[in-house]
Protein backbone atom coordinates (compact mmCIF):
# COMPACT_ATOMS: atom_id res chain seq x y z
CA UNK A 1 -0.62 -4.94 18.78
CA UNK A 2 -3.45 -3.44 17.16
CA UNK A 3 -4.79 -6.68 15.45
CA UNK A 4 -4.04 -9.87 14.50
CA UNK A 5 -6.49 -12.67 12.19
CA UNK A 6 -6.17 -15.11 9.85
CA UNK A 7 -6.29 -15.41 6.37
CA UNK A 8 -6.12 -17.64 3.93
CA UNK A 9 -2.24 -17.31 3.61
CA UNK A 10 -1.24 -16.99 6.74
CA UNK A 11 -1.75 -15.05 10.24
CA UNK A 12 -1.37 -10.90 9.81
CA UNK A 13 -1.22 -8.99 12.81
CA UNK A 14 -0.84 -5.05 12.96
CA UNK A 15 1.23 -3.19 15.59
CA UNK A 16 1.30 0.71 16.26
CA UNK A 17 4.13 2.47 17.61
CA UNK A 18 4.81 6.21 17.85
CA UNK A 19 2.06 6.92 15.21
CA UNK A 20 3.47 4.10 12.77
CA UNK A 21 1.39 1.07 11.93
CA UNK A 22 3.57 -1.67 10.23
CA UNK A 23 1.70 -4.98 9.13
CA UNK A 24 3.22 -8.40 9.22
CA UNK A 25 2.41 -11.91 7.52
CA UNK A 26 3.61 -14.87 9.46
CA UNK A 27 6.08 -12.73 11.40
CA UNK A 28 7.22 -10.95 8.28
CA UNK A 29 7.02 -7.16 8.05
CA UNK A 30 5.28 -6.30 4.62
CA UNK A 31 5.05 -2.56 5.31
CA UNK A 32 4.73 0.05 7.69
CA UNK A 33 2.80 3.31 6.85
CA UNK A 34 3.13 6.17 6.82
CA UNK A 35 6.52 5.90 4.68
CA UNK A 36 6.67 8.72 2.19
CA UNK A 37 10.20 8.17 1.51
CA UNK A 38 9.82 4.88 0.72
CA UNK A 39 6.85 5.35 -1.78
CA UNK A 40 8.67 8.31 -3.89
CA UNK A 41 11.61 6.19 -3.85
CA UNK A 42 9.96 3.18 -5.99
CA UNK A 43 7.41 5.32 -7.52
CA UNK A 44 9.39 8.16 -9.07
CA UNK A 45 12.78 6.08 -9.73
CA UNK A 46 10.29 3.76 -11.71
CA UNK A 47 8.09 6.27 -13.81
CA UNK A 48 11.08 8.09 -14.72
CA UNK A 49 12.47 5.18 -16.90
CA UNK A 50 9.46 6.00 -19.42
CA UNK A 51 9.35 9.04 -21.03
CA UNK A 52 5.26 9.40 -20.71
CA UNK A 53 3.87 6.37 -18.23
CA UNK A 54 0.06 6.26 -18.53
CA UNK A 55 -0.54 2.83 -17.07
CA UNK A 56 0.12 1.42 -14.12
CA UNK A 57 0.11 -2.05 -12.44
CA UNK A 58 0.61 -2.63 -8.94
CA UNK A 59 1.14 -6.26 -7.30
CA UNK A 60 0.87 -7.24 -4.02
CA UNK A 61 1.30 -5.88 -0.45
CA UNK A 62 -1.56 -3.68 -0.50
CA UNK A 63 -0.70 -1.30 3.04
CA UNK A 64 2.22 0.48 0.61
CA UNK A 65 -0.16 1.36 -2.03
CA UNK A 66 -2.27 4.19 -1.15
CA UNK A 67 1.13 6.10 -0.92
CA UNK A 68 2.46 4.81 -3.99
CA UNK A 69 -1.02 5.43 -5.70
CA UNK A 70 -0.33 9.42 -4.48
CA UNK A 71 3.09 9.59 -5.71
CA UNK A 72 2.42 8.15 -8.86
CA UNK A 73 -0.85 10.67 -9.61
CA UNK A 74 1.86 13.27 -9.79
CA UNK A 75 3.32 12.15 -12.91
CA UNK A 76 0.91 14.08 -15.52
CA UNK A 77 0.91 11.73 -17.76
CA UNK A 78 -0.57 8.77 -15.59
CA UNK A 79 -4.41 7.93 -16.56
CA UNK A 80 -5.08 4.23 -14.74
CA UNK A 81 -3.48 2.23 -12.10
CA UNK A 82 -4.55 -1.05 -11.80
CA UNK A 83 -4.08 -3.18 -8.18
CA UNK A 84 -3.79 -6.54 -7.45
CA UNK A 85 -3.61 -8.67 -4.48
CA UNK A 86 -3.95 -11.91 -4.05
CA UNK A 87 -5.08 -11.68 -0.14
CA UNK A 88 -8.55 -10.10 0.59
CA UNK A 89 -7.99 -10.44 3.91
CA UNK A 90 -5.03 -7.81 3.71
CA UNK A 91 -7.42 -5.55 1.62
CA UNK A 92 -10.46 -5.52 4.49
CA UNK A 93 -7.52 -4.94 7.28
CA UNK A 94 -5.70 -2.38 5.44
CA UNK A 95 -9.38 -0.50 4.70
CA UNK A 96 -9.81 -0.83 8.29
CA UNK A 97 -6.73 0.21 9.95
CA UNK A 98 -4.13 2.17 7.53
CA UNK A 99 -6.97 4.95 6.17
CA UNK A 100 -5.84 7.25 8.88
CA UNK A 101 -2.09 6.37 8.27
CA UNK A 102 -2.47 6.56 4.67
CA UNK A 103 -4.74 9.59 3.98
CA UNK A 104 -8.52 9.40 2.93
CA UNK A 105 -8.67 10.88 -0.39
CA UNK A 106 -7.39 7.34 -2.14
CA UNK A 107 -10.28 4.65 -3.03
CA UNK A 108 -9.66 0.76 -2.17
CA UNK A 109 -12.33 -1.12 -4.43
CA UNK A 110 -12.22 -4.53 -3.95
């Protein structure tokens, strides 16, 4: 276990195993990271439905996103993505603890 607090919504703990970090909410897994596959599975299979995405909005479960963010920046066409998340607690433990897993070069503004 790599940490565990309280929010709001609930108790989210962190736990690191052979270089993965996965995040859980009560006992639930939400994500674990890094999980490339994952995020060019519901990334590209999504953007590919619209012949020129430029906008997109992302909901929830904020320890996916900065790979989902990457993936998505490849489509040409993209010019915002918007992120929402109802737990700020998940935000300031994500900032803190999935950077490394999730690569520095994507922004979290809260």
């Amino acid at each position: 276990m790599v940490e565990s607090r309280n929010s709001a919504y609930g108790n989210l703990t962190v736990t690191e195993n052979g270089g993965i970090r996965s995040i859980y909410q009560n006992g639930v897994i939400l994500a674990n990271a890094p999980d490339e596959n994952a995020a060019e599975e519901a990334v590209h299979y999504a953007l590919l439905e619209s012949p020129a995405p430029r906008h997109i909005l992302l909901i929830g479960r904020w320890s996916e996103r900065p790979a989902l963010v990457v993936e998505a920046l490849k489509h040409p066409t993209i010019e915002r993505i918007d992120y929402v998340e109802l737990d700020p607690a998940l935000i300031d433990i994500a900032r803190q603890l999935f950077s490394r897993t999730t690569g520095s070069h994507v922004s979290i503004l809260a």
